[in-house]
N, C-alpha and C. Protein backbone atom coordinates (compact mmCIF):
# COMPACT_ATOMS: atom_id res chain seq x y z
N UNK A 1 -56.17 152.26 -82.35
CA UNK A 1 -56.85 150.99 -82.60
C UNK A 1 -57.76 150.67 -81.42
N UNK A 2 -59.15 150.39 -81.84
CA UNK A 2 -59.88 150.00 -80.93
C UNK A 2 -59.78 148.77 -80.23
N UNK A 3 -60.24 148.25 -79.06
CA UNK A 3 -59.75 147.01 -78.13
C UNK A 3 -60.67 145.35 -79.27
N UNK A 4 -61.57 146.46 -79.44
CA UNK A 4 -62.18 145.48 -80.88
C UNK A 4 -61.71 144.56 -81.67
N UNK A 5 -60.98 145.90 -82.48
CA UNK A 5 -60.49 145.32 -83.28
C UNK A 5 -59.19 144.78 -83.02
N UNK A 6 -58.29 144.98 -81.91
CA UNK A 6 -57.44 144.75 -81.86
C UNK A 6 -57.48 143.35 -81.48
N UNK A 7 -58.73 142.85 -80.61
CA UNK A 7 -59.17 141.49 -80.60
C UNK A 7 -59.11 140.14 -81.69
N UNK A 8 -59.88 141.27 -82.82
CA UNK A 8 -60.13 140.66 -83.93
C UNK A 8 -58.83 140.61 -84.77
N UNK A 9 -57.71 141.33 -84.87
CA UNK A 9 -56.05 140.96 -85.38
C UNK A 9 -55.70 139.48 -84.58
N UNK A 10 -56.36 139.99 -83.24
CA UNK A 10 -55.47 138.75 -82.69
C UNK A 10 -55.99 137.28 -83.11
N UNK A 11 -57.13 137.45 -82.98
CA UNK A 11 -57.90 135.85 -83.59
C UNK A 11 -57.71 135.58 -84.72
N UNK A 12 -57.28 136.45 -85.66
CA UNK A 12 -57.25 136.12 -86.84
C UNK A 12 -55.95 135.87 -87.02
N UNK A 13 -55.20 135.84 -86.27
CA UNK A 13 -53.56 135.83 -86.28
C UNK A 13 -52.81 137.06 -87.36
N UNK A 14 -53.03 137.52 -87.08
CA UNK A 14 -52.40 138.86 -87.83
C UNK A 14 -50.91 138.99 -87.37
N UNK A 15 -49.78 139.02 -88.54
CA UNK A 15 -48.62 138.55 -88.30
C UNK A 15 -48.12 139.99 -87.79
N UNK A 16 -48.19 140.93 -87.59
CA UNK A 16 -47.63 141.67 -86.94
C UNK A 16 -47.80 142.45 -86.06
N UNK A 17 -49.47 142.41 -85.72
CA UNK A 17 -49.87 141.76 -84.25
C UNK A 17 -49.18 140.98 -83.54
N UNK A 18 -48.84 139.39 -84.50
CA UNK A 18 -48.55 138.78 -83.14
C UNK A 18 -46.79 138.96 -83.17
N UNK A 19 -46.36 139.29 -84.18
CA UNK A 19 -44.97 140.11 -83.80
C UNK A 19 -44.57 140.67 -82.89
N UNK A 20 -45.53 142.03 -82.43
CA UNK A 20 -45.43 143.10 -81.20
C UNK A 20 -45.63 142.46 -80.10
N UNK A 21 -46.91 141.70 -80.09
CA UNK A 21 -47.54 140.82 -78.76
C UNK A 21 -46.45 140.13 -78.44
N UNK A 22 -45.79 139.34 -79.62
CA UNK A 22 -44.03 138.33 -78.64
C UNK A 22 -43.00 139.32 -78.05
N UNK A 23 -42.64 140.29 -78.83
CA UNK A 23 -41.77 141.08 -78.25
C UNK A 23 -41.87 141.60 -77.04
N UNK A 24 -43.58 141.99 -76.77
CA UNK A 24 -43.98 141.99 -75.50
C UNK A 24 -43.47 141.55 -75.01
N UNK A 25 -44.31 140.25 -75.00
CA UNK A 25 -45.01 139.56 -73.94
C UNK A 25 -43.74 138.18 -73.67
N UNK A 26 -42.63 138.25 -74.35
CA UNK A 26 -41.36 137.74 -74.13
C UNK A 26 -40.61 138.26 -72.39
N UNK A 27 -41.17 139.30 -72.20
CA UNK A 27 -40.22 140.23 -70.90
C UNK A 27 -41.25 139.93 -70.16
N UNK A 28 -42.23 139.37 -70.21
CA UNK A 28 -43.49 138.58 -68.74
C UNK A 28 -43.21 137.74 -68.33
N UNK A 29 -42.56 137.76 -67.30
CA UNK A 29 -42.36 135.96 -67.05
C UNK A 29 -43.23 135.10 -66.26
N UNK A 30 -43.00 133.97 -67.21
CA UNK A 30 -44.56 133.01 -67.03
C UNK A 30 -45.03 133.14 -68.00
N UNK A 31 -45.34 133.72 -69.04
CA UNK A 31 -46.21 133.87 -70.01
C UNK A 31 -45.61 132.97 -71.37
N UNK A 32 -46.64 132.43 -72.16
CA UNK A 32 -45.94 131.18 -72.84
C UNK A 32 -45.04 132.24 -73.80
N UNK A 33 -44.98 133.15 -74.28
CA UNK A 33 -43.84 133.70 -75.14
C UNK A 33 -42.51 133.85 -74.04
N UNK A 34 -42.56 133.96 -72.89
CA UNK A 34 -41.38 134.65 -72.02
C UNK A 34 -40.41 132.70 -72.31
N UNK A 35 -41.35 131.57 -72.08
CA UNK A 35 -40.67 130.25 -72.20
C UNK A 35 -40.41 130.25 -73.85
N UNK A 36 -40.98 130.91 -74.72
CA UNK A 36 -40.88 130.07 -76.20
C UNK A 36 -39.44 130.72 -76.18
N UNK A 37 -39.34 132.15 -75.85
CA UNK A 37 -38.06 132.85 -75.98
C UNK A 37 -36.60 131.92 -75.39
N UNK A 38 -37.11 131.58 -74.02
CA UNK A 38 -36.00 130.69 -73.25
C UNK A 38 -35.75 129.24 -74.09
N UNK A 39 -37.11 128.88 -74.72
CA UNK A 39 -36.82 127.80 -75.44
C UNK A 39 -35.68 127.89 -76.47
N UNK A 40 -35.93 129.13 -77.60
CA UNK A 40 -35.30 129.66 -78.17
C UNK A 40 -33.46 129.90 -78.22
N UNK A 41 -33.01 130.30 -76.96
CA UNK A 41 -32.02 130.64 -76.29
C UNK A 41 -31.51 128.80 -76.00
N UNK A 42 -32.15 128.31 -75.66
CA UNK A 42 -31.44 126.58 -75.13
C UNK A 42 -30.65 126.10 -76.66
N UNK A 43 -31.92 126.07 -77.40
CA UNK A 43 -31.40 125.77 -78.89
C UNK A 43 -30.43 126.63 -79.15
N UNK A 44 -30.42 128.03 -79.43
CA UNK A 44 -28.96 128.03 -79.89
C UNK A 44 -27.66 127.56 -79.23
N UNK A 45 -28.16 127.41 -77.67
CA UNK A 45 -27.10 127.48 -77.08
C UNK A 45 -26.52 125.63 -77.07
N UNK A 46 -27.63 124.97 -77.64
CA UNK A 46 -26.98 123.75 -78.27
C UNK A 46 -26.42 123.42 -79.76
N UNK A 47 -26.86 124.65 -80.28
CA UNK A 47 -26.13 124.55 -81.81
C UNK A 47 -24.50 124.80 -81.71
N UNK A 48 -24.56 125.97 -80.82
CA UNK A 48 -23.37 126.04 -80.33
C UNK A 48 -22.05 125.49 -79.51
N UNK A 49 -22.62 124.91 -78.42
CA UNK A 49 -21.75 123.93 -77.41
C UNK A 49 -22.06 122.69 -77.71
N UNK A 50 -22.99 121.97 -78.18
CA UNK A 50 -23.90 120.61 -78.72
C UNK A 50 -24.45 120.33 -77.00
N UNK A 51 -24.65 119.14 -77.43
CA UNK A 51 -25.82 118.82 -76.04
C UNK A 51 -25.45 119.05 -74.36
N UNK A 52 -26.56 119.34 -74.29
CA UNK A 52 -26.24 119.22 -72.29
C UNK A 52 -25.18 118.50 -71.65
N UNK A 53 -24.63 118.60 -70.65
CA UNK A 53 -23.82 117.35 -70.29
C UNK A 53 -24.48 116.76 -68.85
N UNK A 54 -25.21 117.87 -68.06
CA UNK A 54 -25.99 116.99 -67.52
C UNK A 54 -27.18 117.73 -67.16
N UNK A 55 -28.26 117.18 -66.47
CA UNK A 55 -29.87 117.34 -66.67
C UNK A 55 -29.76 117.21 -64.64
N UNK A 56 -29.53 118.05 -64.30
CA UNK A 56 -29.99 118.41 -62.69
C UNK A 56 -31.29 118.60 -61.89
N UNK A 57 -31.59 117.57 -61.39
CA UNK A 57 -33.11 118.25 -60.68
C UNK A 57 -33.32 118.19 -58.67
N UNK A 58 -33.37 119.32 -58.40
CA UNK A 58 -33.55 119.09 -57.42
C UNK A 58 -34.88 119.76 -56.22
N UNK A 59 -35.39 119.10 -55.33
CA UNK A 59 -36.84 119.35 -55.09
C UNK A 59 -36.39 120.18 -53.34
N UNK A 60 -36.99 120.32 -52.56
CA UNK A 60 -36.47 121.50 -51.39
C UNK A 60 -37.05 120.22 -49.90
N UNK A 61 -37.32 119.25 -50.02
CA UNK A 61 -37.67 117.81 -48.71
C UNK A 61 -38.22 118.99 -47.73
N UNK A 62 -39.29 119.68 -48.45
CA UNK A 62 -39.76 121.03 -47.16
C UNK A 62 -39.96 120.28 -45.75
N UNK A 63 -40.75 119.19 -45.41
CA UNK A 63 -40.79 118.76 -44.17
C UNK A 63 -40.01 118.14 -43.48
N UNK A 64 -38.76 118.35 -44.08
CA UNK A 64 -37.51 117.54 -43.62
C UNK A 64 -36.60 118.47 -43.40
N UNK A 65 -36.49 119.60 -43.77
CA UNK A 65 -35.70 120.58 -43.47
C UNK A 65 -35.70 121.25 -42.09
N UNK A 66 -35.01 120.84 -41.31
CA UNK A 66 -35.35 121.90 -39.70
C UNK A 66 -35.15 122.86 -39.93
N UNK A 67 -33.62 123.28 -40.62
CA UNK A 67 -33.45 124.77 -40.62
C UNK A 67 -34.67 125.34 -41.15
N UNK A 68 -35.30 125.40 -42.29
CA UNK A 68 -36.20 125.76 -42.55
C UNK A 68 -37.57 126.06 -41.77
N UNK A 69 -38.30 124.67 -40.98
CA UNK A 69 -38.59 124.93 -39.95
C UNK A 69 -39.04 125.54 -38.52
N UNK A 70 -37.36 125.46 -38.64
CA UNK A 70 -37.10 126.55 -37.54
C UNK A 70 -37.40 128.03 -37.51
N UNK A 71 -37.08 128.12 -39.35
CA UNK A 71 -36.99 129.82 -39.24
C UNK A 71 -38.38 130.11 -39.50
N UNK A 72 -39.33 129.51 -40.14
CA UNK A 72 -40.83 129.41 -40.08
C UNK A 72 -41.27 129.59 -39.13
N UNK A 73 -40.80 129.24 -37.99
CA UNK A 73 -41.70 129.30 -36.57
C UNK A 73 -40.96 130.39 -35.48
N UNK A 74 -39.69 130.97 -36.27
CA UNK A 74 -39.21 132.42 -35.75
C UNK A 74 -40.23 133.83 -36.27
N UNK A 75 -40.02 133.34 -37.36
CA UNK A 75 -41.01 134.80 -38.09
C UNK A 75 -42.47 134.81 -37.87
N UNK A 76 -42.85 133.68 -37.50
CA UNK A 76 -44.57 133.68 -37.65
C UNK A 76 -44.99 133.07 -36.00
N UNK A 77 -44.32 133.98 -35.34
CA UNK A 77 -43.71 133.78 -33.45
C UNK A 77 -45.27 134.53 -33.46
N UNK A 78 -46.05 134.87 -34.00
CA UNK A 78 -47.51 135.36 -33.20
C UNK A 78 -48.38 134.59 -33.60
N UNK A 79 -48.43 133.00 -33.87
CA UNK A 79 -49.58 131.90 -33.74
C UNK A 79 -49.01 130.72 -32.81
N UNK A 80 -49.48 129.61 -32.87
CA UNK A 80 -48.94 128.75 -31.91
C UNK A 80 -48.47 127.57 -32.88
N UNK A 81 -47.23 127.95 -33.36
CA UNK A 81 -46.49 126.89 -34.49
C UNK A 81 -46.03 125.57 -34.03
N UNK A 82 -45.76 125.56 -32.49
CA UNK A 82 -45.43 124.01 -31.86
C UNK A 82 -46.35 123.02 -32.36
N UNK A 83 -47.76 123.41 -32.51
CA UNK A 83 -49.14 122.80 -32.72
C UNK A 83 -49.11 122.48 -34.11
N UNK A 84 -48.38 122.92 -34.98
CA UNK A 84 -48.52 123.00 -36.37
C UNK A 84 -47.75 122.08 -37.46
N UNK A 85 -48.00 121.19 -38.08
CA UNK A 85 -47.14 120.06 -38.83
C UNK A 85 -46.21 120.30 -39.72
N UNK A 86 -44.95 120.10 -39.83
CA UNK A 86 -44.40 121.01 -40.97
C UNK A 86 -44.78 121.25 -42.19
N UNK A 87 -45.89 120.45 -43.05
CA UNK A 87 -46.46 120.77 -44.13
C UNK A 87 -47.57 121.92 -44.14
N UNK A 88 -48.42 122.03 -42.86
CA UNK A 88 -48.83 123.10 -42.46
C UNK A 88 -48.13 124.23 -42.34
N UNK A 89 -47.22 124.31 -41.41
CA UNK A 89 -46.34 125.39 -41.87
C UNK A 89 -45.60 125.85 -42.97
N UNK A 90 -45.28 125.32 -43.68
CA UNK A 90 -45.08 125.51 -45.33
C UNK A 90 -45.91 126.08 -45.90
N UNK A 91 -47.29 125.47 -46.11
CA UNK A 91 -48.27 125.93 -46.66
C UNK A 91 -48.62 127.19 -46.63
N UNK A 92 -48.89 128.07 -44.55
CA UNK A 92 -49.21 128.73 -44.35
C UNK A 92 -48.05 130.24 -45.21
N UNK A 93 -46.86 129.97 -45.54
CA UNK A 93 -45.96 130.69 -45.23
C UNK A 93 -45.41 130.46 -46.76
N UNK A 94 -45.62 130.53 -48.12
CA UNK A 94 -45.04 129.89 -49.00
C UNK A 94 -44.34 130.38 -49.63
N UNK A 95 -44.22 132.07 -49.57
CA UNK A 95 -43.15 132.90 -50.27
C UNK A 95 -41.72 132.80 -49.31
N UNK A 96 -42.09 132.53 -47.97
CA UNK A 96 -40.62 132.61 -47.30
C UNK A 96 -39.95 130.96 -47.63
N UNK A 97 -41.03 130.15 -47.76
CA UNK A 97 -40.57 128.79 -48.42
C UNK A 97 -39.86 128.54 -49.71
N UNK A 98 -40.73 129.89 -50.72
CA UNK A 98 -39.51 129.86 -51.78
C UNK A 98 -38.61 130.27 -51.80
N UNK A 99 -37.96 131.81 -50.63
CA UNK A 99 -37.06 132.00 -50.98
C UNK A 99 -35.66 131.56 -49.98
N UNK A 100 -36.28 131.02 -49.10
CA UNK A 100 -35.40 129.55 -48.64
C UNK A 100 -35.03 128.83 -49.71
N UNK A 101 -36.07 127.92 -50.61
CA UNK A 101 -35.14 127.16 -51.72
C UNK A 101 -34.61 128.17 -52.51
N UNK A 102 -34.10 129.20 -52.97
CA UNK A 102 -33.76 130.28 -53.78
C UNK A 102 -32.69 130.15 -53.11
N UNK A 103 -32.50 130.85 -52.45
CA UNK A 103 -31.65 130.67 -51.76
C UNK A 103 -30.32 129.15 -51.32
N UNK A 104 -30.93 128.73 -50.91
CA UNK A 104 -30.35 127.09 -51.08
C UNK A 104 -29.66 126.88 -51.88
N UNK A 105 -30.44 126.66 -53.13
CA UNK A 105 -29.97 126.46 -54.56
C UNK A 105 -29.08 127.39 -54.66
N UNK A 106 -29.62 129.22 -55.32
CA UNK A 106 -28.13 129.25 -55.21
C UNK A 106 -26.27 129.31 -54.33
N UNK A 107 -26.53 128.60 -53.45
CA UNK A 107 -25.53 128.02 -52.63
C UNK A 107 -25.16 126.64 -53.47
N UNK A 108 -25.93 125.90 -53.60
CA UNK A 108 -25.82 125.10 -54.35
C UNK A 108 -24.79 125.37 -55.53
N UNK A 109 -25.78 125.48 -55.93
CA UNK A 109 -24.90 126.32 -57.61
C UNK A 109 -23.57 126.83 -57.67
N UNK A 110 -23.21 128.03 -56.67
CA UNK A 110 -22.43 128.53 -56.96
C UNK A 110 -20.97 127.69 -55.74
N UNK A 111 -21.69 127.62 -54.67
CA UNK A 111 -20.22 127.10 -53.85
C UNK A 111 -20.30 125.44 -54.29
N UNK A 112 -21.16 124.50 -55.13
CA UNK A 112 -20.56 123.30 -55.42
C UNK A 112 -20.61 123.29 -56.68
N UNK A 113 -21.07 123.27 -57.79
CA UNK A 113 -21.58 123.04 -58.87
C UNK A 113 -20.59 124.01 -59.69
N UNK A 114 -20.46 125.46 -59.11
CA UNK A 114 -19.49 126.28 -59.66
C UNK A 114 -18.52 126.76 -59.25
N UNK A 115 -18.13 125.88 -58.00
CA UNK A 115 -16.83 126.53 -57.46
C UNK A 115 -15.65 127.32 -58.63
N UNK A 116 -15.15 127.64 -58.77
CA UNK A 116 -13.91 128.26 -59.28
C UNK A 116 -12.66 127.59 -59.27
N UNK A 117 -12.10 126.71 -58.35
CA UNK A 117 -11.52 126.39 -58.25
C UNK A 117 -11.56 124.74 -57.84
N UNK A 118 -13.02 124.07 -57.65
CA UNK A 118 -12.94 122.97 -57.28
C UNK A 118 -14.16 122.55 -57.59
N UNK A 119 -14.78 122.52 -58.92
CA UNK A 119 -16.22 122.44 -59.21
C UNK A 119 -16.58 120.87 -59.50
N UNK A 120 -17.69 120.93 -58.57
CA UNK A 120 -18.10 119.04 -58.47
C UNK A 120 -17.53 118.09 -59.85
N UNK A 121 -18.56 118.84 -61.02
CA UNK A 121 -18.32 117.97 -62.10
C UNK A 121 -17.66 118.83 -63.28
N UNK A 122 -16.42 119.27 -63.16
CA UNK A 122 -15.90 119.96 -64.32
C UNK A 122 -16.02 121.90 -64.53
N UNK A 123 -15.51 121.90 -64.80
CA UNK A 123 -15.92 123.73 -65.15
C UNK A 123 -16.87 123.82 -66.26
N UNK A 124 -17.78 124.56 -65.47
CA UNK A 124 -18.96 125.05 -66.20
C UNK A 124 -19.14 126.27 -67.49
N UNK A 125 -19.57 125.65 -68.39
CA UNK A 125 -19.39 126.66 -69.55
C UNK A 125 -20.51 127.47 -69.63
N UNK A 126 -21.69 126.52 -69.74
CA UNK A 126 -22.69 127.21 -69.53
C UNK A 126 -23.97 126.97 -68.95
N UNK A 127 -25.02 127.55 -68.68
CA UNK A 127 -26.24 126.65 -67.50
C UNK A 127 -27.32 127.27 -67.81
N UNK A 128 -28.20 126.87 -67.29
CA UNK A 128 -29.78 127.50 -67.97
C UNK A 128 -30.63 126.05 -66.79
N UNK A 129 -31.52 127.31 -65.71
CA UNK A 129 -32.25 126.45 -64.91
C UNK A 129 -34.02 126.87 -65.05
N UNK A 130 -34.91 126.60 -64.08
CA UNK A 130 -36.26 126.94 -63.92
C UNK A 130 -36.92 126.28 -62.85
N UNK A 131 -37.19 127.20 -62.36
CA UNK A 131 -37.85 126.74 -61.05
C UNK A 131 -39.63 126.68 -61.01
N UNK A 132 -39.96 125.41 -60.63
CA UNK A 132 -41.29 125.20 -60.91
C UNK A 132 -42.25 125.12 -59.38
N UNK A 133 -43.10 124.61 -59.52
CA UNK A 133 -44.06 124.53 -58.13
C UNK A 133 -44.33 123.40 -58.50
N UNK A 134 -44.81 122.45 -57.57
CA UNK A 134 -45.70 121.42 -57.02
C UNK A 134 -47.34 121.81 -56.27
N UNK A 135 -48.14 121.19 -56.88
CA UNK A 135 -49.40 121.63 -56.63
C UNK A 135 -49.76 121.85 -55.04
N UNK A 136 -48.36 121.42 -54.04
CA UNK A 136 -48.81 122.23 -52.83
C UNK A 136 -47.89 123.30 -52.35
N UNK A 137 -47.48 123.93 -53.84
CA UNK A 137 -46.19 125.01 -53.65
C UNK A 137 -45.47 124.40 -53.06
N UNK A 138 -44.56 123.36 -53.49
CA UNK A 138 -43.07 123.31 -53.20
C UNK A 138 -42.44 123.55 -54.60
N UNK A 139 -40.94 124.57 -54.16
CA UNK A 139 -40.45 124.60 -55.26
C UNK A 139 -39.76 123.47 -55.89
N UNK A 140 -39.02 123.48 -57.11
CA UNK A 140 -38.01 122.50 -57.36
C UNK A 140 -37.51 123.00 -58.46
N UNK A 141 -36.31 122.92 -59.27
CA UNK A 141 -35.57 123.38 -59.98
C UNK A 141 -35.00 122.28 -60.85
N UNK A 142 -34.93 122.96 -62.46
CA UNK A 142 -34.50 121.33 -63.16
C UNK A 142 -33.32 122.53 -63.94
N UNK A 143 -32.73 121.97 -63.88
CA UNK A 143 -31.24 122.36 -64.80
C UNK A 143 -30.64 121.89 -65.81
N UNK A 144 -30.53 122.50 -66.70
CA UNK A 144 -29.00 122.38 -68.09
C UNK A 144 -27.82 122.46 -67.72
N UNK A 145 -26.54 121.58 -67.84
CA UNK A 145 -25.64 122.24 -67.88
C UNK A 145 -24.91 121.68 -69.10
N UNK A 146 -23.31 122.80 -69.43
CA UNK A 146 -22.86 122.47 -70.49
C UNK A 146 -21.45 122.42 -69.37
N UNK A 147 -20.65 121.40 -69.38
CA UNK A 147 -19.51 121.19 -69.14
C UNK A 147 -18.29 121.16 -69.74
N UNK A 148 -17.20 121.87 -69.25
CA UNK A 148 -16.41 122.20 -70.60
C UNK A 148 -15.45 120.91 -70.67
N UNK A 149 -14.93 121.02 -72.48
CA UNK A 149 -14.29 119.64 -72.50
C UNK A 149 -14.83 118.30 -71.78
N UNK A 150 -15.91 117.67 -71.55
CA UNK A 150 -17.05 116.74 -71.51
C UNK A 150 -17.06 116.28 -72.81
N UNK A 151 -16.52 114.89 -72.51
CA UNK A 151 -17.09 113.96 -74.23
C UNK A 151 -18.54 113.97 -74.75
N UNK A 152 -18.88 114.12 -76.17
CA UNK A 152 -19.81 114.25 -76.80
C UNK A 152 -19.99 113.02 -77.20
N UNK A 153 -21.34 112.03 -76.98
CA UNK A 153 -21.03 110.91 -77.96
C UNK A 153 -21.02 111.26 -79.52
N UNK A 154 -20.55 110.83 -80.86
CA UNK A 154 -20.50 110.95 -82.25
C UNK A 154 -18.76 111.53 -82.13
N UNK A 155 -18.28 112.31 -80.80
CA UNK A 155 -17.25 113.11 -81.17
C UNK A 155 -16.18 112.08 -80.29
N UNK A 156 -16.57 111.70 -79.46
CA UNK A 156 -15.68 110.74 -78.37
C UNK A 156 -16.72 108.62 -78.24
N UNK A 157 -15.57 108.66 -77.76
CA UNK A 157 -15.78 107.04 -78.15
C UNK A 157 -17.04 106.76 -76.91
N UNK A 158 -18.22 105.46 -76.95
CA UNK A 158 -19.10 105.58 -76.15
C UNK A 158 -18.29 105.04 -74.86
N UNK A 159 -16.88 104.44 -74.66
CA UNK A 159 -16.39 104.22 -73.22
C UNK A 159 -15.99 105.53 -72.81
N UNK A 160 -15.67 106.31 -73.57
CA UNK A 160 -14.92 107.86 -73.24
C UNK A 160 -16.00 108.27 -72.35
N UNK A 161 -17.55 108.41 -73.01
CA UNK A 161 -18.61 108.92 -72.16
C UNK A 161 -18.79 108.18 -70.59
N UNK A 162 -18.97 106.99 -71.22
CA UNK A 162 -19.19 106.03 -70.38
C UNK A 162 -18.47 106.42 -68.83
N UNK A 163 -17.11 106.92 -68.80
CA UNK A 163 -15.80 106.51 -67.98
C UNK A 163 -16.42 108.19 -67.32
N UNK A 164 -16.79 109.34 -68.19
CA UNK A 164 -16.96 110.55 -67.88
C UNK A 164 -18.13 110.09 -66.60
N UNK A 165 -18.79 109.74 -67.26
CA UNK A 165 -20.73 109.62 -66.34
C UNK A 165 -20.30 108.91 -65.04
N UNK A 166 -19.04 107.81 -65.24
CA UNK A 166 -18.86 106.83 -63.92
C UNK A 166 -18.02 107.61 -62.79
N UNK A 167 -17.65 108.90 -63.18
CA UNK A 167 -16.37 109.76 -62.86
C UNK A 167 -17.31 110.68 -62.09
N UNK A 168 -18.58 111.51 -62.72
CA UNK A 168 -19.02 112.27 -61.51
C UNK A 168 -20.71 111.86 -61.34
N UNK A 169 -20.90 110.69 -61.47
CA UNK A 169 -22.22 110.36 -60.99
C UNK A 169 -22.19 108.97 -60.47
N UNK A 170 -22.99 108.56 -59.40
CA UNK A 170 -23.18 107.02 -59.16
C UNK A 170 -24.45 106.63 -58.71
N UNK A 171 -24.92 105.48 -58.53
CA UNK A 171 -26.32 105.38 -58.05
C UNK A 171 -26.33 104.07 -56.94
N UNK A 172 -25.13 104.21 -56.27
CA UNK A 172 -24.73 103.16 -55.13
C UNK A 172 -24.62 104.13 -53.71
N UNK A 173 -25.27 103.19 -52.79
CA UNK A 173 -25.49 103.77 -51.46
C UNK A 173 -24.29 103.87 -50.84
N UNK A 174 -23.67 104.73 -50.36
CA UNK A 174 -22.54 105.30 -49.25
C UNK A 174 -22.73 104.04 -48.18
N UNK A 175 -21.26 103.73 -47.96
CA UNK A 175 -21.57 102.87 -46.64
C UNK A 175 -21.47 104.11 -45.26
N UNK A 176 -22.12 102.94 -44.57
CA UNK A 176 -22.66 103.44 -43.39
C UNK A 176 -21.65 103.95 -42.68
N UNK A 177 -20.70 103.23 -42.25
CA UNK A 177 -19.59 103.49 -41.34
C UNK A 177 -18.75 104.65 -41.84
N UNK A 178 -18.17 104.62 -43.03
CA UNK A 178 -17.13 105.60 -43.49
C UNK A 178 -17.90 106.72 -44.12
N UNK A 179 -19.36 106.76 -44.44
CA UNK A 179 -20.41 108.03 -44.87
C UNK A 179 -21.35 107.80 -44.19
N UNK A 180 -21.56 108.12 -43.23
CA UNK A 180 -22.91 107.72 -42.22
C UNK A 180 -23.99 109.12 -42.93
N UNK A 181 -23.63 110.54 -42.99
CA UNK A 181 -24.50 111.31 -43.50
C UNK A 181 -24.80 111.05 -45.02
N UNK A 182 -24.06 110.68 -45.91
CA UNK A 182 -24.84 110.54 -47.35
C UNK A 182 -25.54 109.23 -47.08
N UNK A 183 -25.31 108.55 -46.28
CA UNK A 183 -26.40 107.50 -46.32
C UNK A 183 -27.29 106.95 -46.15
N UNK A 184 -27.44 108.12 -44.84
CA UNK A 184 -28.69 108.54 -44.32
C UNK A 184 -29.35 109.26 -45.25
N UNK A 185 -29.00 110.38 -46.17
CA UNK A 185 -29.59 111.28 -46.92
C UNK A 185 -30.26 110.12 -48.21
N UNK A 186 -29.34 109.50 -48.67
CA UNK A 186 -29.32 108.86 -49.88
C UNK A 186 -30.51 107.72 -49.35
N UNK A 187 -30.54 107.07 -48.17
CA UNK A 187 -31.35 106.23 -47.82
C UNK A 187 -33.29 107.01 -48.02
N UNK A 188 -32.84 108.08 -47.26
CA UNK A 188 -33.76 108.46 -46.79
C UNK A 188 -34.95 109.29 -47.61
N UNK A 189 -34.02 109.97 -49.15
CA UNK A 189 -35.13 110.96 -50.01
C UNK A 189 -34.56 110.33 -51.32
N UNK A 190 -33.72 109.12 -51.62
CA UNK A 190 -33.61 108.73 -53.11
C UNK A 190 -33.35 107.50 -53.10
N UNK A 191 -34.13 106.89 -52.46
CA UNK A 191 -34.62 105.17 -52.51
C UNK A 191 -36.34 105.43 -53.07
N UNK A 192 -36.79 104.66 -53.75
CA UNK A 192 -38.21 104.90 -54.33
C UNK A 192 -39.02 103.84 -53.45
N UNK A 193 -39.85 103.79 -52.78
CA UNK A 193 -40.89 102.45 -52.34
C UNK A 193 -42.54 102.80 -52.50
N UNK A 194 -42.38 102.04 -54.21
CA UNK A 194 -43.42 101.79 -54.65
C UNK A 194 -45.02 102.06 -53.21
N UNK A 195 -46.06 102.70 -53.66
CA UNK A 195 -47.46 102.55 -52.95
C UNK A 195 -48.46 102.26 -53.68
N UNK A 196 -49.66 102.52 -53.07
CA UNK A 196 -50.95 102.23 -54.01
C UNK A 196 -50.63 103.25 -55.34
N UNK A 197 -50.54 104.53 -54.87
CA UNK A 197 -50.32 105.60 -55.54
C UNK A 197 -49.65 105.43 -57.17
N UNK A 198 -48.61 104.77 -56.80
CA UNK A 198 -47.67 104.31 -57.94
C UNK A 198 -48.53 103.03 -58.98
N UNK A 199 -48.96 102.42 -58.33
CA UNK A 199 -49.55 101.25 -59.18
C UNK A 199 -50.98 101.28 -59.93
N UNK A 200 -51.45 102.74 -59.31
CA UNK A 200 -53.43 102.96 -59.86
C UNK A 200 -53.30 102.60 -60.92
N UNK A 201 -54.34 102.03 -61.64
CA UNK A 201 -54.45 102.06 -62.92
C UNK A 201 -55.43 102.73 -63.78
N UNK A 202 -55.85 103.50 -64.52
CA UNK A 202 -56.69 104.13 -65.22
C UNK A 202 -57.58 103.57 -66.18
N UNK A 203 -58.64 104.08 -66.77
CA UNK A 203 -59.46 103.10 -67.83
C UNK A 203 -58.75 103.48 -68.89
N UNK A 204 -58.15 104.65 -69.32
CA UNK A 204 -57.53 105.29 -70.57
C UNK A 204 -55.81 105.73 -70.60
């Protein structure tokens, strides 16, 4: 088949053209068939377990991280990094930035989220994540999880849920004295204060 015509199957949507092309182009990742496939895979995997039990997102505070930092200005020891802002250094350096958060995360994941024997919110049945960029390459990661035995609302009463969500989530600040580090953390990257930024308004 010429590149021609093989053009011309594709514009015309030719169904088994675009058959081969998904099967492809499913094993590319990044490519919108490699997500329709993952899309694919979520759904069954909610026909099966029913809905998520919780929706995880977490972003990498690149200029807040020393360790990180630090090790930025070990490896790239032949410019003058003292001089350099930590968003600059991020920037300059962005694959060792991702696989710092790669890394991270899975620490995350596996020594809290999935301990074996002492897992934050329940034993994990099943999970499905994706790690995205921010338009100045920072990573961040949003997560599925399925928690086992987790009330379903329709299947458990809405206090049953209710009592579950109050059991491993909260949205109250750590006191200072008896959690001085979550409250610093919690103060410091998940308090929101509104700017111009937040309030622009658009014509459309």
């Amino acid at each position: 088949m010429s590149a021609r015509v093989f053009l011309e199957r594709l514009q015309k949507k030719d169904g088994e053209i675009q058959s081969k092309m998904f099967s492809m182009m499913a094993n590319l990742r990044g490519s919108e068939e490699y997500f329709a496939k993952l899309g694919m895979d979520i759904k069954w995997t909610i026909k099966q377990l029913g809905p998520p039990t919780l929706f995880i997102t977490c972003s990498i505070a690149e200029w807040f991280s020393q360790p990180l930092i630090n090790h930025l200005k070990t490896i790239n020891n032949d410019i003058d990094s003292d001089s350099m802002t930590p968003g600059e250094l991020c920037c300059m350096d962005l694959v060792t930035e991702s696989i710092h958060f790669q890394q991270q995360w899975n620490d995350i994941f596996t020594k809290l989220i999935k301990n074996s024997s002492t897992p934050l919110s329940g034993e994990v049945q099943d999970h499905f994540w994706r790690i995205e960029y921010q338009a100045r390459g920072a990573p961040h990661v949003h997560c599925l999880m399925w928690t086992k035995n987790a009330p379903i609302l329709g299947q458990n009463s809405i206090q049953e849920v209710q009592a579950y969500i109050n059991s491993i989530s909260t949205c109250s600040v750590p006191d200072a004295e008896t959690s001085p580090t979550p409250h610093q953390l919690v103060n410091q990257f998940q308090l929101h204060k509104c700017t111009k930024y937040c309030t622009k308004s658009y014509k459309r």
